[in-house]
Protein backbone atom coordinates (compact mmCIF):
# COMPACT_ATOMS: atom_id res chain seq x y z
CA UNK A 1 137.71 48.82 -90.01
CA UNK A 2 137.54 52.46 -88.60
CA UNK A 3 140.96 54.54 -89.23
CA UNK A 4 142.14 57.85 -87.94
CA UNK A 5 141.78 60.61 -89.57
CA UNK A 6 145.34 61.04 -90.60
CA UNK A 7 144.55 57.59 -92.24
CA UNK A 8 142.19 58.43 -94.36
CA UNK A 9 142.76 62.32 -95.14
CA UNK A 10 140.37 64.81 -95.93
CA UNK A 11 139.50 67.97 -96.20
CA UNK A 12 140.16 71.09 -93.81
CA UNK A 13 136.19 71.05 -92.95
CA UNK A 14 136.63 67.55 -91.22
CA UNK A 15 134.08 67.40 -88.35
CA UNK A 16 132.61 65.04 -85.84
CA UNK A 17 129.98 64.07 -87.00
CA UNK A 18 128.35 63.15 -83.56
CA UNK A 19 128.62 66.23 -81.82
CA UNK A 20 129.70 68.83 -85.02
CA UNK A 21 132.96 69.52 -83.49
CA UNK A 22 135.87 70.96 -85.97
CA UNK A 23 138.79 68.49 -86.51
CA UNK A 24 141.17 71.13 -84.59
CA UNK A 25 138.60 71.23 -81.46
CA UNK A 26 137.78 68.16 -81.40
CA UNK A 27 141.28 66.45 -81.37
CA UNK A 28 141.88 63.17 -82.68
CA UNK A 29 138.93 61.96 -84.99
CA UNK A 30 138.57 58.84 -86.12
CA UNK A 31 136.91 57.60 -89.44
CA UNK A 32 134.40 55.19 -90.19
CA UNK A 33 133.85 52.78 -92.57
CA UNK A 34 131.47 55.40 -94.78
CA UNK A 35 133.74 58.59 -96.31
CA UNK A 36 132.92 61.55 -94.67
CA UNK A 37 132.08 59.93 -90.95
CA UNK A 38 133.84 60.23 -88.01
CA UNK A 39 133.96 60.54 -84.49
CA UNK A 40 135.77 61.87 -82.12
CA UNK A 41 137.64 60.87 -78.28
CA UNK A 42 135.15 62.76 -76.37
CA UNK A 43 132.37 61.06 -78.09
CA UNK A 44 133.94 57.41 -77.79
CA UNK A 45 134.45 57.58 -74.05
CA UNK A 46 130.50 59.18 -73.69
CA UNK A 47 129.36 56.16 -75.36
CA UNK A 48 131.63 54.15 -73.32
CA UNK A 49 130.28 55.50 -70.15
CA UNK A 50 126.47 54.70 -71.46
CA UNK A 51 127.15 51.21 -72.16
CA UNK A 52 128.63 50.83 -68.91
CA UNK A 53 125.42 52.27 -66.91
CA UNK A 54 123.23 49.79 -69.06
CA UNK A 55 125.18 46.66 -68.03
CA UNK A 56 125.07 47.76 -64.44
CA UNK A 57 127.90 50.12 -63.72
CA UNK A 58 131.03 48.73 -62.34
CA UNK A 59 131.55 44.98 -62.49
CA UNK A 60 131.40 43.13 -59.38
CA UNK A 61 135.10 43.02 -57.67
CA UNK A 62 134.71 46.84 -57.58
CA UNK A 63 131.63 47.65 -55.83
CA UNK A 64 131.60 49.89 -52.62
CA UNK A 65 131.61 46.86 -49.94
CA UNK A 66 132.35 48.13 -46.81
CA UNK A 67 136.40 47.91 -46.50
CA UNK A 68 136.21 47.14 -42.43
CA UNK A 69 133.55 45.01 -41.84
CA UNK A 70 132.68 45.25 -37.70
CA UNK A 71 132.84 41.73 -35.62
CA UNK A 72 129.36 40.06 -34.50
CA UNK A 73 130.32 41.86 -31.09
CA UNK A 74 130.91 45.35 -31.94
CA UNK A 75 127.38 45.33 -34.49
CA UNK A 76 126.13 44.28 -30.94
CA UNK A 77 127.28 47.01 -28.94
CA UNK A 78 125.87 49.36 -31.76
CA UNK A 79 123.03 48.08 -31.38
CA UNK A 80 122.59 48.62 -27.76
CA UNK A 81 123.05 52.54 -28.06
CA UNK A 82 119.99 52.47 -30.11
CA UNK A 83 117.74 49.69 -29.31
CA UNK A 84 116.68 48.43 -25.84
CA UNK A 85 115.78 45.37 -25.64
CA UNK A 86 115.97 42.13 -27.77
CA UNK A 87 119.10 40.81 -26.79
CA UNK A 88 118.90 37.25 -28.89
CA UNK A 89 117.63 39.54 -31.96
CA UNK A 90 120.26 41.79 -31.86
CA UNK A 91 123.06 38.84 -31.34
CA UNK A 92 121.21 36.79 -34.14
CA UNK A 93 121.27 40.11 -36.87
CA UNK A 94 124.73 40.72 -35.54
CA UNK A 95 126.40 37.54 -36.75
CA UNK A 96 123.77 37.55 -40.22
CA UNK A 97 125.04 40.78 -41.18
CA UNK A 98 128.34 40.17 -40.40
CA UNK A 99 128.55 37.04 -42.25
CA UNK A 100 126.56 38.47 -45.33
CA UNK A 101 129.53 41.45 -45.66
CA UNK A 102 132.36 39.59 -44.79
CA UNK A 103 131.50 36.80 -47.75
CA UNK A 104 131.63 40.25 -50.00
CA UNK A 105 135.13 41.02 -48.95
CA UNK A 106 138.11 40.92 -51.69
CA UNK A 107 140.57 39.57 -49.56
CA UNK A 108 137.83 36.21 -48.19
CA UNK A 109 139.81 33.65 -50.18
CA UNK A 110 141.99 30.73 -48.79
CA UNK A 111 144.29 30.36 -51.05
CA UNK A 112 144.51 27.46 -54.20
CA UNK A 113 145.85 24.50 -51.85
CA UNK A 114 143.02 24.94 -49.45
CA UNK A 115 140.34 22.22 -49.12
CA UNK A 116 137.54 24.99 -49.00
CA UNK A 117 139.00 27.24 -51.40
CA UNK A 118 136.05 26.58 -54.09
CA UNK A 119 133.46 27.03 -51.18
CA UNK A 120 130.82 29.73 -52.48
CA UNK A 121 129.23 31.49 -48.83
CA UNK A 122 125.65 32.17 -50.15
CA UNK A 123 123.39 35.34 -48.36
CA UNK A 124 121.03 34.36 -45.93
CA UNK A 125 117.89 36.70 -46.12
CA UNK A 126 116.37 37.59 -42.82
CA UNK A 127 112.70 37.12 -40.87
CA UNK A 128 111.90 39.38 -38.10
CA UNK A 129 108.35 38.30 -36.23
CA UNK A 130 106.92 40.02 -34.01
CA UNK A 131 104.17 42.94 -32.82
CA UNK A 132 104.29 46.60 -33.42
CA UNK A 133 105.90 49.26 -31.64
CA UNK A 134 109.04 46.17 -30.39
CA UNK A 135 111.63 47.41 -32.58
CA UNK A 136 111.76 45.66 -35.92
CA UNK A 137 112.29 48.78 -38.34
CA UNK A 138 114.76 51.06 -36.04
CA UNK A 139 116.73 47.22 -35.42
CA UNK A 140 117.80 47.54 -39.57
CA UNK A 141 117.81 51.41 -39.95
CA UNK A 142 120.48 51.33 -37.10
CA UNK A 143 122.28 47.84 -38.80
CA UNK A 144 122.85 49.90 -42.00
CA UNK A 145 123.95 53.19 -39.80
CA UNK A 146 126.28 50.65 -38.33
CA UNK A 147 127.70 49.73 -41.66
CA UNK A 148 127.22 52.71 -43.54
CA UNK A 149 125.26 51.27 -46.92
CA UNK A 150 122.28 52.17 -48.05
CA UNK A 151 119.18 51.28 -46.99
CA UNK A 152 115.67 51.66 -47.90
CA UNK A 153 112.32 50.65 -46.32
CA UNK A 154 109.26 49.29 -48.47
CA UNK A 155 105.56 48.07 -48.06
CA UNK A 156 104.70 45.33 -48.99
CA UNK A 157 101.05 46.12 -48.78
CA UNK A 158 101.18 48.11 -51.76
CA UNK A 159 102.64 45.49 -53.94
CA UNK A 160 100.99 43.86 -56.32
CA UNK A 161 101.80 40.98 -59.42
CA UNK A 162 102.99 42.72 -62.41
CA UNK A 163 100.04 44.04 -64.56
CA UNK A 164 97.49 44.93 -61.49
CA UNK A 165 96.57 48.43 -60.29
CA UNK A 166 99.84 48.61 -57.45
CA UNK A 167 103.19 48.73 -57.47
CA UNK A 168 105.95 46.28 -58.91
CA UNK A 169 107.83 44.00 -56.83
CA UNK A 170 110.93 45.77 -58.56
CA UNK A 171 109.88 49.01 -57.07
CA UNK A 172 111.49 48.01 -53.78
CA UNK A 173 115.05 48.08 -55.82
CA UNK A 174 114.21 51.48 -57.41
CA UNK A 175 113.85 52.77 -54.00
CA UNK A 176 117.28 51.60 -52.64
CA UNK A 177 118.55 52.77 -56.28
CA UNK A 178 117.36 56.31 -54.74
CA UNK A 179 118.65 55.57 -51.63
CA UNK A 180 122.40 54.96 -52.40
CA UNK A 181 122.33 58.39 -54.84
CA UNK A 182 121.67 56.94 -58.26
CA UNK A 183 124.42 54.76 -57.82
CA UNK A 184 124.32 51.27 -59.18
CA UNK A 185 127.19 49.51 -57.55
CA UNK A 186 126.54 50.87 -54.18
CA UNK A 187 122.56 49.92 -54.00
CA UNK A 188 123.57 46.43 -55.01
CA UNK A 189 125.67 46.08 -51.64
CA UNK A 190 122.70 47.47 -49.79
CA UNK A 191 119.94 46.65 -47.20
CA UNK A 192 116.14 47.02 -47.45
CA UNK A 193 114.34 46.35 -45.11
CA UNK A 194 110.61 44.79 -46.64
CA UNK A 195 108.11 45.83 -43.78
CA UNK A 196 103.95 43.58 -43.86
CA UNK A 197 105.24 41.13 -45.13
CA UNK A 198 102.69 39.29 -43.51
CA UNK A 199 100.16 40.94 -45.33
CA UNK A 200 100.64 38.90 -48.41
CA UNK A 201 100.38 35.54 -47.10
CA UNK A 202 97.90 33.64 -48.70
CA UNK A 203 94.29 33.87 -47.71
CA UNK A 204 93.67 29.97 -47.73
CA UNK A 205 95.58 27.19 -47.07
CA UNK A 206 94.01 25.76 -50.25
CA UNK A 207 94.54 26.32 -53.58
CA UNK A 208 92.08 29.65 -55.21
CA UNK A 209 89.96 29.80 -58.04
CA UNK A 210 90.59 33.16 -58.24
CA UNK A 211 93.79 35.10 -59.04
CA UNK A 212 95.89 36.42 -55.52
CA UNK A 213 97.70 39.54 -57.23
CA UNK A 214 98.64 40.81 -54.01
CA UNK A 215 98.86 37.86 -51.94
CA UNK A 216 100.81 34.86 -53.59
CA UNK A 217 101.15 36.65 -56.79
CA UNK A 218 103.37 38.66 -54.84
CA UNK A 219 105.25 36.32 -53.19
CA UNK A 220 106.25 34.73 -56.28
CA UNK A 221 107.32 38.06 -58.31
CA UNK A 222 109.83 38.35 -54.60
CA UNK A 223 111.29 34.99 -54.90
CA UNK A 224 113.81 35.47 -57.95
CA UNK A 225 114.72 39.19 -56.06
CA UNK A 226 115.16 37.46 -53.03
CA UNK A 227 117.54 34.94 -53.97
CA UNK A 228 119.48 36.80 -56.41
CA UNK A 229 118.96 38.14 -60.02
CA UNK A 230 119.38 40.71 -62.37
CA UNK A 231 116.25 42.60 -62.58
CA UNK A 232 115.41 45.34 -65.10
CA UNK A 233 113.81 48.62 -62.84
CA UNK A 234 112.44 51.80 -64.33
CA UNK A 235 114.90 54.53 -62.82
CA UNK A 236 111.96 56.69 -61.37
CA UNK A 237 109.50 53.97 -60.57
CA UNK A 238 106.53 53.54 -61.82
CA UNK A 239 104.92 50.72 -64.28
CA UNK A 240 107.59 49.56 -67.20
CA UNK A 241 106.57 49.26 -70.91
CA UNK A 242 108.74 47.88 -73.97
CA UNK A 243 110.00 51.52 -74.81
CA UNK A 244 111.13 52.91 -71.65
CA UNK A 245 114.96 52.55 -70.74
CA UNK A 246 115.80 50.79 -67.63
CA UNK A 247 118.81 49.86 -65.14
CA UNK A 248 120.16 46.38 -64.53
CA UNK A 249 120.52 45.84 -60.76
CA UNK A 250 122.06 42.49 -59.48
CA UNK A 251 120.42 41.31 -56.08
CA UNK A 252 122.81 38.93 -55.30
CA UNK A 253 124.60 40.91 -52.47
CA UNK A 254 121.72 42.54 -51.21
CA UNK A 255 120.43 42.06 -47.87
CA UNK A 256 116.81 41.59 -47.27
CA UNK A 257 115.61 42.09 -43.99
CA UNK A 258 111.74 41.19 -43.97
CA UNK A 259 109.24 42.35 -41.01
CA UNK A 260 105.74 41.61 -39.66
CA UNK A 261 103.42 41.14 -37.05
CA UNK A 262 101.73 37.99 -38.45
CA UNK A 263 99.02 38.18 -35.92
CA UNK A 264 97.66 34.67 -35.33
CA UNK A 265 100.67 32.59 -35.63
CA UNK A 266 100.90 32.24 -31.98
CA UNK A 267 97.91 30.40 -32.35
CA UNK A 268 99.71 28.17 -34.69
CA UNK A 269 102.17 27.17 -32.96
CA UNK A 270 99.99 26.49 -29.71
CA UNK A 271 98.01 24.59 -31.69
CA UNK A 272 101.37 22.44 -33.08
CA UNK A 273 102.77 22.35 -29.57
CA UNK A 274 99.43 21.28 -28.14
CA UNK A 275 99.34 18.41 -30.51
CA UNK A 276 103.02 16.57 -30.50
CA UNK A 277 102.22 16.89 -26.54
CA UNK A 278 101.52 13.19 -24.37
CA UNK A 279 98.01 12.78 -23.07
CA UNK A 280 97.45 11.33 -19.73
CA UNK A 281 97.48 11.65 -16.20
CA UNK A 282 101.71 11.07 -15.88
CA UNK A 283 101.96 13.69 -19.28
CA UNK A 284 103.94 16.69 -18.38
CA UNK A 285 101.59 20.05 -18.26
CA UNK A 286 103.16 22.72 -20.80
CA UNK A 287 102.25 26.34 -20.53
CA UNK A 288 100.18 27.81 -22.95
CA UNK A 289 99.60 31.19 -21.51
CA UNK A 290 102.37 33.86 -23.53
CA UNK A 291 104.41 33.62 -26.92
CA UNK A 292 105.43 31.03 -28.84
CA UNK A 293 106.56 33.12 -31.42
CA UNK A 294 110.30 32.23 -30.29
CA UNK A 295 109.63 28.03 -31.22
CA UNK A 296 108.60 28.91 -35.06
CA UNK A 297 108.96 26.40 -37.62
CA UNK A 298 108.82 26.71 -41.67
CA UNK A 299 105.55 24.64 -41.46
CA UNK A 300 103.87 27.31 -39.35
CA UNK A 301 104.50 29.86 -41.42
CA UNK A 302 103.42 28.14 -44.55
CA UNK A 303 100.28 26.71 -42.48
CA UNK A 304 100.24 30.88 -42.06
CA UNK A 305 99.82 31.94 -45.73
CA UNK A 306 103.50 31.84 -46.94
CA UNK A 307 104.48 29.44 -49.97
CA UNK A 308 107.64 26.89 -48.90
CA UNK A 309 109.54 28.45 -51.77
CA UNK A 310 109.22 32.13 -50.12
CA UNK A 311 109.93 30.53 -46.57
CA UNK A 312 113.26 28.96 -47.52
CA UNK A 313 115.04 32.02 -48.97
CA UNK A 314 114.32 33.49 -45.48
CA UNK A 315 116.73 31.37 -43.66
CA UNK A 316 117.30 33.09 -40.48
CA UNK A 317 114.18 33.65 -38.44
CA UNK A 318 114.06 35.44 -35.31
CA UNK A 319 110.92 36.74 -33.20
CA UNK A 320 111.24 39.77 -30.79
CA UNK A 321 109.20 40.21 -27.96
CA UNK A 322 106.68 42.47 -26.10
CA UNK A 323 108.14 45.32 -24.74
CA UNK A 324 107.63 45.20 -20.80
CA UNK A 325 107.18 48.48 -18.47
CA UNK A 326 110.49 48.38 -17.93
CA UNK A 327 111.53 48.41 -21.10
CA UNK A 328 109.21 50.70 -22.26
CA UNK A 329 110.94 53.01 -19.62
CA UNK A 330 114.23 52.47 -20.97
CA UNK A 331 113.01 53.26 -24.38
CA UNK A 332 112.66 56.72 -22.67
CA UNK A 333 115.96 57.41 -21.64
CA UNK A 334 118.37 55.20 -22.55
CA UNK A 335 118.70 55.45 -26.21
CA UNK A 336 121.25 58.36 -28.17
CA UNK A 337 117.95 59.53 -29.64
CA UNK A 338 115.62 58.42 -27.36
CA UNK A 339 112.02 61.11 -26.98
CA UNK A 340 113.26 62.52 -23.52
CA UNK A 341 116.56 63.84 -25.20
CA UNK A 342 114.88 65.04 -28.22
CA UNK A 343 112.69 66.79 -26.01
CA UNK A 344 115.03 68.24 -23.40
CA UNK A 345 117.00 69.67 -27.04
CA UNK A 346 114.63 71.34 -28.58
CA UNK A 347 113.62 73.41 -25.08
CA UNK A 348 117.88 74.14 -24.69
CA UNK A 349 117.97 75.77 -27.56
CA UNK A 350 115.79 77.98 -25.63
CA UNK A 351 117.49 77.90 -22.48
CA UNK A 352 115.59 75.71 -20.58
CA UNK A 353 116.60 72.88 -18.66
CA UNK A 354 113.59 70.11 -18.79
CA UNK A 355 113.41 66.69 -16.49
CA UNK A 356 111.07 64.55 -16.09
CA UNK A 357 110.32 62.84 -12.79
CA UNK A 358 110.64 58.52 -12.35
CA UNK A 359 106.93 58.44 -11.91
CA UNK A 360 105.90 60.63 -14.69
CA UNK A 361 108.19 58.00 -17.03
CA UNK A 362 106.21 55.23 -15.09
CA UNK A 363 103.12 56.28 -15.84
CA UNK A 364 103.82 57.00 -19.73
CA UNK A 365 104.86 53.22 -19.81
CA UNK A 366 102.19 51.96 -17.98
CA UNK A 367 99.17 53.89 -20.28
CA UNK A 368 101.58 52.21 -23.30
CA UNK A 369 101.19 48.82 -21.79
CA UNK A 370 97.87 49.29 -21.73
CA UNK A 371 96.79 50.29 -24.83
CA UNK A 372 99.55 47.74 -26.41
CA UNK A 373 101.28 50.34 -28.56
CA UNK A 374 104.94 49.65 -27.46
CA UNK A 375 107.54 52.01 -28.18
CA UNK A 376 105.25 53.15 -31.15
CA UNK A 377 102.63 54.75 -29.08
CA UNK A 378 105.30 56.56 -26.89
CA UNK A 379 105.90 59.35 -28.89
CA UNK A 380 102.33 60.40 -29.47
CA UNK A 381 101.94 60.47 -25.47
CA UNK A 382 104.53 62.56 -25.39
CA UNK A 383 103.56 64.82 -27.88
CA UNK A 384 100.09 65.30 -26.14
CA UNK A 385 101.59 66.07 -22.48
CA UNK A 386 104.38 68.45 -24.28
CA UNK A 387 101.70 70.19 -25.84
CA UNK A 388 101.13 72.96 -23.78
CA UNK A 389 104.90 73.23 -22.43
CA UNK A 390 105.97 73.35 -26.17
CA UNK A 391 103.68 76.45 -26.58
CA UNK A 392 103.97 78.31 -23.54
CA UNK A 393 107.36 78.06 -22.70
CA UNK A 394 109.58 78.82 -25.36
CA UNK A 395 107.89 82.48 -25.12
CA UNK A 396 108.51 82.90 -21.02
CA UNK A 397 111.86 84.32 -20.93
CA UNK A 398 112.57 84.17 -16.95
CA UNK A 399 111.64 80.28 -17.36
CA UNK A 400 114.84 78.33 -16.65
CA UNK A 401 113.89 74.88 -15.63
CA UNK A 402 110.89 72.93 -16.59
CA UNK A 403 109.80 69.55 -14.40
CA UNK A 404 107.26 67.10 -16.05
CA UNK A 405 105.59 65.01 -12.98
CA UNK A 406 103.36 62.02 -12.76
CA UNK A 407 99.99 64.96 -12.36
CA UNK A 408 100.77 66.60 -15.58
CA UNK A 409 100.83 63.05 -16.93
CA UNK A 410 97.56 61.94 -15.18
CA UNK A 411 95.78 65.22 -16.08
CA UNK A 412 96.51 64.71 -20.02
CA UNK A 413 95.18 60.86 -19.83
CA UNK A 414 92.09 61.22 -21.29
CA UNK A 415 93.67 63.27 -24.23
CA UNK A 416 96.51 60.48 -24.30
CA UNK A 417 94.27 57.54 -24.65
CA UNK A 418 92.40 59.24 -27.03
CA UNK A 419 95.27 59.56 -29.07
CA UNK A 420 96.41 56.17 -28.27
CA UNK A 421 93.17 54.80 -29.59
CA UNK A 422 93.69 56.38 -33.21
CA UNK A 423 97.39 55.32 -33.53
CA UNK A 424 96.35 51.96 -32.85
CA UNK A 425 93.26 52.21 -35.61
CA UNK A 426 95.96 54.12 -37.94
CA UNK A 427 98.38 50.87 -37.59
CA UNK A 428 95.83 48.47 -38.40
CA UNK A 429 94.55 50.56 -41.10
């Protein structure tokens, strides 16, 4: 048993013998179980702080959960300042991510005599279907600006099962692990926000001869992240061997907020609909022109490519939908940081007042509808009209006011589709 150093006496050259400090700079010292060894305060409470970053930093009840967790309705009206649009998607995330934080609250108990006092509130994981350019990645960047936790967006394109050419399914925690400042107790009351996930569906309904490292493989290496475990990440990323030191993160109070396109399941679900329909002449006709996207089932998306043990930790599924001309107008102006406003701040700080006439809004929305970039494609049509404005006016001082009108639209068009064209091939791509 260790003893102080006033214990076990000594001589006057009585050191650490960690850190070589004299027994008069050092303080208190305190002796091993071998003469001549000791150690001293500052040392004890170093080691004490490296033990406590290997077993995950600060034990549960005193992570960083957010202390005033906002009602369903006021995540809503967030929301709305940000994202036009999706009304039942916002109103469905709104009460998911309330729920999820409120369950992580210290004060969520109901006291011993209650009949649901031993009632555990497990996370529910969300879905979000849909097409590009509608919304899904700005909809949970702006639910953890509403919250104020960190957040973190990944690929899942470039993941791959441990031992291929790719990256780790853990690398998705290292990023949010960078995203919250190093800090272990605040990445595990996080968000990230897992964007293809469509992309590593399985190619065939039937089972491979071959080995699907990025497809199932991956899909399997999410599950135990997913639902809540304590995983072992590298602290810079990377591939992990036996003797590399690594960080415990717990998953179970992290959010995951998965995203894709999943082209074709509308034809799924046409196909399903189509099928439990009544044939004959007194059979009610059902509409098969739009999206079904809205009336998904789990056995669509596993008839998609997804394995039923992926689809259940994803309780709460929710599809958005195509952004209309309207919208796409909105999208515009509406938003706190929507392109006109970026636009009409970077020319102020020049002194010039810019505007932008109804129809020349129109007519950006109508070239996005047609080219089926949504709110995606805006910004590059806006970047090729601005071109020349950008360039010519910041250097014209008697240039006060600036008016973009339907004719400077319609004379860039060409230029604009162009540009359309290779956003669309970058996307896919």
């Amino acid at each position: 048993m260790a003893t102080s150093r006033g214990e076990r006496g000594g001589g006057d050259r009585t050191q650490c013998s960690f850190c070589g400090r004299a027994e008069r700079a050092a303080g208190r010292l305190v002796a091993g179980p071998t003469p001549g060894l000791f150690i001293c305060d500052a040392c004890v409470q170093l080691c004490g702080h490296m033990l406590e970053a290997e077993k995950g930093g600060k034990p549960a009840a005193a992570r960083p959960v957010p202390q005033n967790v906002p009602k369903p309705h006021e995540i809503y009206t967030f929301l709305n300042e940000y994202v036009v649009g999706q009304e039942h998607v916002k109103k469905v995330l709104s009460v998911a991510v309330h729920n999820h934080y409120r369950r992580l609250q210290p004060n969520n108990s109901l006291g011993d005599g209650h009949a649901l006092a031993d009632v555990e509130i497990e996370k529910s994981n969300v879905l979000l279907l849909g097409p590009t350019g509608t919304g899904k990645t700005l909809l949970a960047r702006t639910l953890a600006r509403c919250l104020n936790v960190p957040f973190s967006i990944s690929d899942a394109t470039t993941l791959t099962e441990a031992g291929y050419v790719g990256d780790d399914v853990e690398n998705i925690l290292v990023r949010l692990f960078q995203a919250a400042d190093f800090s272990v107790a605040r990445a595990e009351t996080g968000i990230i926000y897992v964007d293809e996930i469509d992309k590593i569906a399985r190619r065939t309904e039937n089972v491979s001869l071959t080995r699907d490292v990025s497809g199932e493989g991956v899909q399997q290496g999410l599950l135990k992240i997913l639902e809540g475990t304590v995983a072992s990440v590298p602290p810079q990323g990377g591939r992990k061997h036996p003797q590399q030191e690594t960080i415990k993160i717990n998953t179970q109070h992290i959010l995951f907020i998965c995203g894709g396109a999943f082209t074709g399941l509308d034809d799924i679900i046409r196909r399903r609909l189509s099928s439990s329909s009544a044939l004959g002449f007194g059979a009610p006709l059902r509409d098969n022109k739009g999206s079904h996207e809205a009336q998904v089932q789990p056995e669509d998306l596993i008839k998609y490519g997804m394995i039923p043990e992926f689809v259940g930790r994803l309780p709460v599924v929710t599809a958005l939908t195509p952004l209309s001309e309207d919208d796409l107008v909105r999208v515009l102006v509406e938003p706190k940081n929507c392109l006109i406003r970026q636009y009409q701040k970077l020319l102020a700080l020049d002194g010039v007042d810019l505007t932008f006439t109804d129809s020349a809004l129109r007519e950006l929305a109508r070239l996005a509808m047609r080219k089926g970039t949504g709110a995606r494609g805006l910004r590059a049509m806006l970047e090729t009209v601005m071109l020349d404005v950008m360039f010519e006016v910041p250097q014209r001082k008697n240039v006060k006011t600036f008016r973009v009108t339907r004719n400077m639209v319609q004379a860039q068009r060409a230029t604009i589709e162009e540009g359309a064209e290779n956003a669309v091939a970058a996307a896919v791509a």
